[in-house]
C-alpha atoms as a PDB file:
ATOM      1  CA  UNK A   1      -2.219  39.768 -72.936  1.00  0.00           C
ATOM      2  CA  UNK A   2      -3.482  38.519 -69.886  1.00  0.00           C
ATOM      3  CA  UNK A   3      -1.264  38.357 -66.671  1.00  0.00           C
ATOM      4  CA  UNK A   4      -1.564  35.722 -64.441  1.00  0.00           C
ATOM      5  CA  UNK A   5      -1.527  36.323 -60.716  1.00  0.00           C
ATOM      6  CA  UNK A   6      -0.441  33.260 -58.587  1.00  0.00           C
ATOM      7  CA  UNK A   7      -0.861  33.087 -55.256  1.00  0.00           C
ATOM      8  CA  UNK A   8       1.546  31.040 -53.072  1.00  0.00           C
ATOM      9  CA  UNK A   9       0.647  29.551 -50.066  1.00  0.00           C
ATOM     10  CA  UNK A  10       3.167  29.415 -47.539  1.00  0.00           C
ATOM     11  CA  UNK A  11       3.531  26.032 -45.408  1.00  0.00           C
ATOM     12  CA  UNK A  12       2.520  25.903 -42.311  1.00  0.00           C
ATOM     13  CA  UNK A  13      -0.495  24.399 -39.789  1.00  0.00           C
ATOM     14  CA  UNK A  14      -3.097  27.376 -38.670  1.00  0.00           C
ATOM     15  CA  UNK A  15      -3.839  28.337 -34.980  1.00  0.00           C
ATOM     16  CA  UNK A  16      -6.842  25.969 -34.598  1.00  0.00           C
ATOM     17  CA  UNK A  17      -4.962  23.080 -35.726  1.00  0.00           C
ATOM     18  CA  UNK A  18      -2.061  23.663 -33.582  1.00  0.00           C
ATOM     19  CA  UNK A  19      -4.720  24.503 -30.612  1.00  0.00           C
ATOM     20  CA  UNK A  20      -6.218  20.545 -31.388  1.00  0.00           C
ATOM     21  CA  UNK A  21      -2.737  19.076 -31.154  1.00  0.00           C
ATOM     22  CA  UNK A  22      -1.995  20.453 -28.135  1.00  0.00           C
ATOM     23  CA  UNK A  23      -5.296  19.550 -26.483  1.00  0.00           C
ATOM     24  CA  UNK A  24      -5.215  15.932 -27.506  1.00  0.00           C
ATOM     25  CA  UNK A  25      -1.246  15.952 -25.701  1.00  0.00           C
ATOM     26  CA  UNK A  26      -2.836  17.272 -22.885  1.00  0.00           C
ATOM     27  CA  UNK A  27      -5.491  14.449 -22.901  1.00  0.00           C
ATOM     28  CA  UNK A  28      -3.286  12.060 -23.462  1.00  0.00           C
ATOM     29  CA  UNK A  29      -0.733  13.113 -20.752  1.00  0.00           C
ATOM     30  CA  UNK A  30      -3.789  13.474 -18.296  1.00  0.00           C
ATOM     31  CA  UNK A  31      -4.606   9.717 -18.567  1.00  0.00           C
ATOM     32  CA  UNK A  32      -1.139   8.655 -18.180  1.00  0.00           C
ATOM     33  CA  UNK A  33      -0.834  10.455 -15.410  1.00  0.00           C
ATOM     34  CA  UNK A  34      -3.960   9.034 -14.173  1.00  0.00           C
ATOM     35  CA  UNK A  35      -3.290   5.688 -15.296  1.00  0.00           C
ATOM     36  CA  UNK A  36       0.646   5.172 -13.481  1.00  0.00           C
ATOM     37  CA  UNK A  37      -0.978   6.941  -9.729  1.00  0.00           C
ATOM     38  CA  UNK A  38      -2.917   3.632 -10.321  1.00  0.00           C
ATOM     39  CA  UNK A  39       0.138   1.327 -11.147  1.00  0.00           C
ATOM     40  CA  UNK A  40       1.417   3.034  -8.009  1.00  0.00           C
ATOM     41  CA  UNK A  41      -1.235   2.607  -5.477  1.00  0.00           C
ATOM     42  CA  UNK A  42      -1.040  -1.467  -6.770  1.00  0.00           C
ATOM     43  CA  UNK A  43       2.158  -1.281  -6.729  1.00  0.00           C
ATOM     44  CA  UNK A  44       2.451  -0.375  -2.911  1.00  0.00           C
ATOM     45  CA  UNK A  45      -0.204  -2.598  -1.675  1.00  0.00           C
ATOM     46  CA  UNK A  46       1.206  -5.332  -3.474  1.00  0.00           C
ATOM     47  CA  UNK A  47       4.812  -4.621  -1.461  1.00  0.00           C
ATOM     48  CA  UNK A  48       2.695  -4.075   1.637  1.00  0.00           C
ATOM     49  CA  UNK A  49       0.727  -7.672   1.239  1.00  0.00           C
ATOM     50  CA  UNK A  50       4.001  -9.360   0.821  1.00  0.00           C
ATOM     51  CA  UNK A  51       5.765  -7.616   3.895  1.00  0.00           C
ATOM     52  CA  UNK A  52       3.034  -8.606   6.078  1.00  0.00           C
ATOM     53  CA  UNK A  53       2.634 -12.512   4.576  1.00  0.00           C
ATOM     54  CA  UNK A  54       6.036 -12.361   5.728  1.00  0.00           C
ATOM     55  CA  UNK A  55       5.858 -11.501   9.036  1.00  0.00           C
ATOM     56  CA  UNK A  56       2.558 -13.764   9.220  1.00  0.00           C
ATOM     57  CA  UNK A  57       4.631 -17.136   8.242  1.00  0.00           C
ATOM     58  CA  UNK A  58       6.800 -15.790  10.742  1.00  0.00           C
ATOM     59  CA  UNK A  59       4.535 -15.933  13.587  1.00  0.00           C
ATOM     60  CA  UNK A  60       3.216 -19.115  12.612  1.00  0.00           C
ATOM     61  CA  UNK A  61       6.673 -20.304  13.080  1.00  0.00           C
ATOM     62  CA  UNK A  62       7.035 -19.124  16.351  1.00  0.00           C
ATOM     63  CA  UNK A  63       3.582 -20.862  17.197  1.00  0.00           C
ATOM     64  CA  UNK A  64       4.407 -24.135  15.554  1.00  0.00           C
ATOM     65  CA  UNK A  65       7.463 -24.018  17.458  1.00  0.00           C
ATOM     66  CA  UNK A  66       6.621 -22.631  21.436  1.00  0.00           C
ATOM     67  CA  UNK A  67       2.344 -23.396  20.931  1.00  0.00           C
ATOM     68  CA  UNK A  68       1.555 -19.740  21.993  1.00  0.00           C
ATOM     69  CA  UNK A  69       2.201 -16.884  19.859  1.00  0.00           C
ATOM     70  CA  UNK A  70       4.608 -14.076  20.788  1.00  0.00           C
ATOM     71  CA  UNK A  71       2.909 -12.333  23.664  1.00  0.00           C
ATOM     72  CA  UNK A  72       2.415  -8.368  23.524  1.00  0.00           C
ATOM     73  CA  UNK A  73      -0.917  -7.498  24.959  1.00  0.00           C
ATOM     74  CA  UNK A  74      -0.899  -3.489  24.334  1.00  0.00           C
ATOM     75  CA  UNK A  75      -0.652  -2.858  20.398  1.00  0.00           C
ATOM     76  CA  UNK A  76       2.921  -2.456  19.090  1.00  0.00           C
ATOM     77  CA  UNK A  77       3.787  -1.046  15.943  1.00  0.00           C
ATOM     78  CA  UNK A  78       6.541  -0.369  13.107  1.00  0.00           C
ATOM     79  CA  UNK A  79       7.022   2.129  10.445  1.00  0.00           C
ATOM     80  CA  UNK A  80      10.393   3.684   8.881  1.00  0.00           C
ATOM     81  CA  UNK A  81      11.857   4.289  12.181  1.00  0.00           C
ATOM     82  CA  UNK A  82      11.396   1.867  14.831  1.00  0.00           C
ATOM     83  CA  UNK A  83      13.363  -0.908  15.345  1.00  0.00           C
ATOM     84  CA  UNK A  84      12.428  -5.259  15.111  1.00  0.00           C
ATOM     85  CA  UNK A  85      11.615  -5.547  18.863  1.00  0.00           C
ATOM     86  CA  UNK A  86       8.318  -4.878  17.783  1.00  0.00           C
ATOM     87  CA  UNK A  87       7.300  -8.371  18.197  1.00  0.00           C
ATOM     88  CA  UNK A  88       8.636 -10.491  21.044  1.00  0.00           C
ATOM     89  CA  UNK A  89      11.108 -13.247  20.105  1.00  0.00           C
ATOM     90  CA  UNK A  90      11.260 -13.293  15.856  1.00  0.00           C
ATOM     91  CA  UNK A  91      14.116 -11.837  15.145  1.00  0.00           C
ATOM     92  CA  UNK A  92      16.814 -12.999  14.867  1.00  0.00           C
ATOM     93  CA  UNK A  93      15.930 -16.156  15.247  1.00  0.00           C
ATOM     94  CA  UNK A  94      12.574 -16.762  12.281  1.00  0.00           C
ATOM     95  CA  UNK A  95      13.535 -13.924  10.188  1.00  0.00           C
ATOM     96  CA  UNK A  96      16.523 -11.098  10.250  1.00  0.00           C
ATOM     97  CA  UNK A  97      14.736  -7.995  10.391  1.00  0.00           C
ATOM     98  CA  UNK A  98      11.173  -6.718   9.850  1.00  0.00           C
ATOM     99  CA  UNK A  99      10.211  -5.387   7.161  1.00  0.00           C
ATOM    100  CA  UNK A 100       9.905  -1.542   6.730  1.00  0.00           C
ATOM    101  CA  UNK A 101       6.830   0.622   5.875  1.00  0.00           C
ATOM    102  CA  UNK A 102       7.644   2.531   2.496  1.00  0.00           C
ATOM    103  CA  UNK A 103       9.806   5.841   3.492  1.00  0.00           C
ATOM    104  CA  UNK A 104       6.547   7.418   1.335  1.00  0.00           C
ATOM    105  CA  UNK A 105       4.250   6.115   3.855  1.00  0.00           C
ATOM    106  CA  UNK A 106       2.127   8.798   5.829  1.00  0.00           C
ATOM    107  CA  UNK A 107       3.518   9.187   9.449  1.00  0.00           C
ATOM    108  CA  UNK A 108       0.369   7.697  10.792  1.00  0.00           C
ATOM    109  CA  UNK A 109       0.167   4.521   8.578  1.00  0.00           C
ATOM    110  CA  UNK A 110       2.046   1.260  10.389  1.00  0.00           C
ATOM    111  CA  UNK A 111       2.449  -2.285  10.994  1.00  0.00           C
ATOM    112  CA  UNK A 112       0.658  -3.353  14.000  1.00  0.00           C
ATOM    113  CA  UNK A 113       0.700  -6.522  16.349  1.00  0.00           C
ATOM    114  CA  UNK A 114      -1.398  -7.469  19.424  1.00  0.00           C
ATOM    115  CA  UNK A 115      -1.739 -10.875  20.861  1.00  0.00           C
ATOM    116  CA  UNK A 116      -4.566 -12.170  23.710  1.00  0.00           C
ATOM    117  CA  UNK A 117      -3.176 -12.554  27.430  1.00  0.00           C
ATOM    118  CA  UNK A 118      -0.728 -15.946  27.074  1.00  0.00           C
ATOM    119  CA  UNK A 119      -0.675 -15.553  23.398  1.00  0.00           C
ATOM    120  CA  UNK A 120      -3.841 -18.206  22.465  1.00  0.00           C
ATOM    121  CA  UNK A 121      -4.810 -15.189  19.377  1.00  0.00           C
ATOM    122  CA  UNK A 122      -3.313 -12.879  17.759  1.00  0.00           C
ATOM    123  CA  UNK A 123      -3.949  -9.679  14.986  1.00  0.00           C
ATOM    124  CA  UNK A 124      -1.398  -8.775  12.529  1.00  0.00           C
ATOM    125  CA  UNK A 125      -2.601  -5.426  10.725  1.00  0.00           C
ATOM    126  CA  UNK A 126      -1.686  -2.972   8.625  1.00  0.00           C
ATOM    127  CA  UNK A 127      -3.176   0.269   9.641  1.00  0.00           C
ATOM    128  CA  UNK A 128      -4.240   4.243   8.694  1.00  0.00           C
ATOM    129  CA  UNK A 129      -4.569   6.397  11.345  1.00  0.00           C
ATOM    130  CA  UNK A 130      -6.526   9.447   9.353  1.00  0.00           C
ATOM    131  CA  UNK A 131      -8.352   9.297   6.440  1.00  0.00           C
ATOM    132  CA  UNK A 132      -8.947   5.868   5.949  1.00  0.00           C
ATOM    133  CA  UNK A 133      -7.047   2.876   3.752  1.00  0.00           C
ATOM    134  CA  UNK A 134      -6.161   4.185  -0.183  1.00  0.00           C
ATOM    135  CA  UNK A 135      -9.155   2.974  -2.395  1.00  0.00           C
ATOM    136  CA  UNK A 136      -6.639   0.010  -3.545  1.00  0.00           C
ATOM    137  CA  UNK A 137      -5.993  -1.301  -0.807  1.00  0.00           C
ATOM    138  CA  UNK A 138     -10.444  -1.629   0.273  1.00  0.00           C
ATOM    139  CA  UNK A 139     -11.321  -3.351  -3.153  1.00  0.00           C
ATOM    140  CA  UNK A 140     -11.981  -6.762  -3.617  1.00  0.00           C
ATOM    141  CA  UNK A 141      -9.717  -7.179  -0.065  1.00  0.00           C
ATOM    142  CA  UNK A 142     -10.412 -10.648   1.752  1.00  0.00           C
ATOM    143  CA  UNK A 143      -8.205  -9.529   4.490  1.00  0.00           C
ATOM    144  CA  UNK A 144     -10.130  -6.206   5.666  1.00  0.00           C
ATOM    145  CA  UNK A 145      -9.968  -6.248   9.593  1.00  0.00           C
ATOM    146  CA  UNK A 146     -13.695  -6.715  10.882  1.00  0.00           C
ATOM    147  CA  UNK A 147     -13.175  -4.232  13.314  1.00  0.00           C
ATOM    148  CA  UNK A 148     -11.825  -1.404  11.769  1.00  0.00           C
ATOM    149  CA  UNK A 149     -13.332  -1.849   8.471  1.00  0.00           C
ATOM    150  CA  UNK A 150     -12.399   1.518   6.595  1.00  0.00           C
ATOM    151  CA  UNK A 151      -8.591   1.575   8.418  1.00  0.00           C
ATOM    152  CA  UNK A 152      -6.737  -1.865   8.375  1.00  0.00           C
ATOM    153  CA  UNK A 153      -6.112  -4.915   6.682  1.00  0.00           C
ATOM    154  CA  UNK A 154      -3.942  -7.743   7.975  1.00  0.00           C
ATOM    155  CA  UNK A 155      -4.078 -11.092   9.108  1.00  0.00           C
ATOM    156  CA  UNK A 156      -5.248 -12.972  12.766  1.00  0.00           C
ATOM    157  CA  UNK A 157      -6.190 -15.747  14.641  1.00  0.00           C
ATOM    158  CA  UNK A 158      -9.341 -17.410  15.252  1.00  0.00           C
ATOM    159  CA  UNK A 159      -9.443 -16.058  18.786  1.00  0.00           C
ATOM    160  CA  UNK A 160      -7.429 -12.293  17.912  1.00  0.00           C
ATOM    161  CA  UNK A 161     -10.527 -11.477  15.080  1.00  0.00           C
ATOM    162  CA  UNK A 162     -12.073  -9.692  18.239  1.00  0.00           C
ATOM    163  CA  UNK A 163      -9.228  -7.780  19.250  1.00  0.00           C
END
């Protein structure tokens, strides 16, 4: 009589295939990652754009209404901790406060305003102090200050382009 030898496999996945599965997670995660720093950067130039549209309207205000914009002829700036005397005569009166740099923003990233002796120009910028403007924020950006090409964006007069 013959005797008949079965072998049972037990259930399970082998080293290599668990070694694959974790390699595609960690492929997977690694783009995500990759992909939301992205989202981010957007993200924060996006706010950024908006806070200084803001505060651009604003000074056209003030020009429509006194035909000089507000006059500060050294550069003044404002970040997380300064306070909205940072241009001459806006608040309260065209808007209730100035908007704030992110609390994430480097110490020597700002706001900065500067207008032309009797306040015929004006620049309105958003500036890096070391290392330059995030990638985001140099692509495909109409408002890149002509004089500081790789460290501010903003908005300016005719006669403040120079400044």
């Amino acid at each position: 009589m013959k005797k008949h030898i079965t072998i049972t496999r037990k259930q399970g996945f082998t080293i290599v295939e668990l070694l694959i599965v974790i390699v595609v997670i960690g492929i997977l995660a690694a783009i995500t990652i990759v992909t939301f720093n992205g989202v981010q950067n957007n993200a924060k130039f996006a706010r950024e754009k908006a806070d200084m549209n803001a505060i651009n309207k604003v000074i056209l205000l003030y020009y429509a209404d006194n035909g000089f914009y507000p006059v500060k002829t050294s550069w003044s700036g404002w970040s997380q901790a300064l306070n909205d005397n940072f241009i001459p005569g806006i608040v309260p009166k065209y808007i209730s406060n100035t908007p704030q740099m992110p609390a994430t923003a480097d110490t020597n990233e700002s706001y900065l305003y500067r207008s032309t002796d009797g306040g015929t120009g004006y620049k309105l910028i958003r500036y890096s102090g070391t290392g330059g403007l995030p990638e985001a924020q140099l692509t495909n950006n109409a408002l890149i200050d002509p004089i500081r090409t790789t460290r501010a964006w903003g908005y300016w007069s005719q006669t403040g382009a120079s400044i």
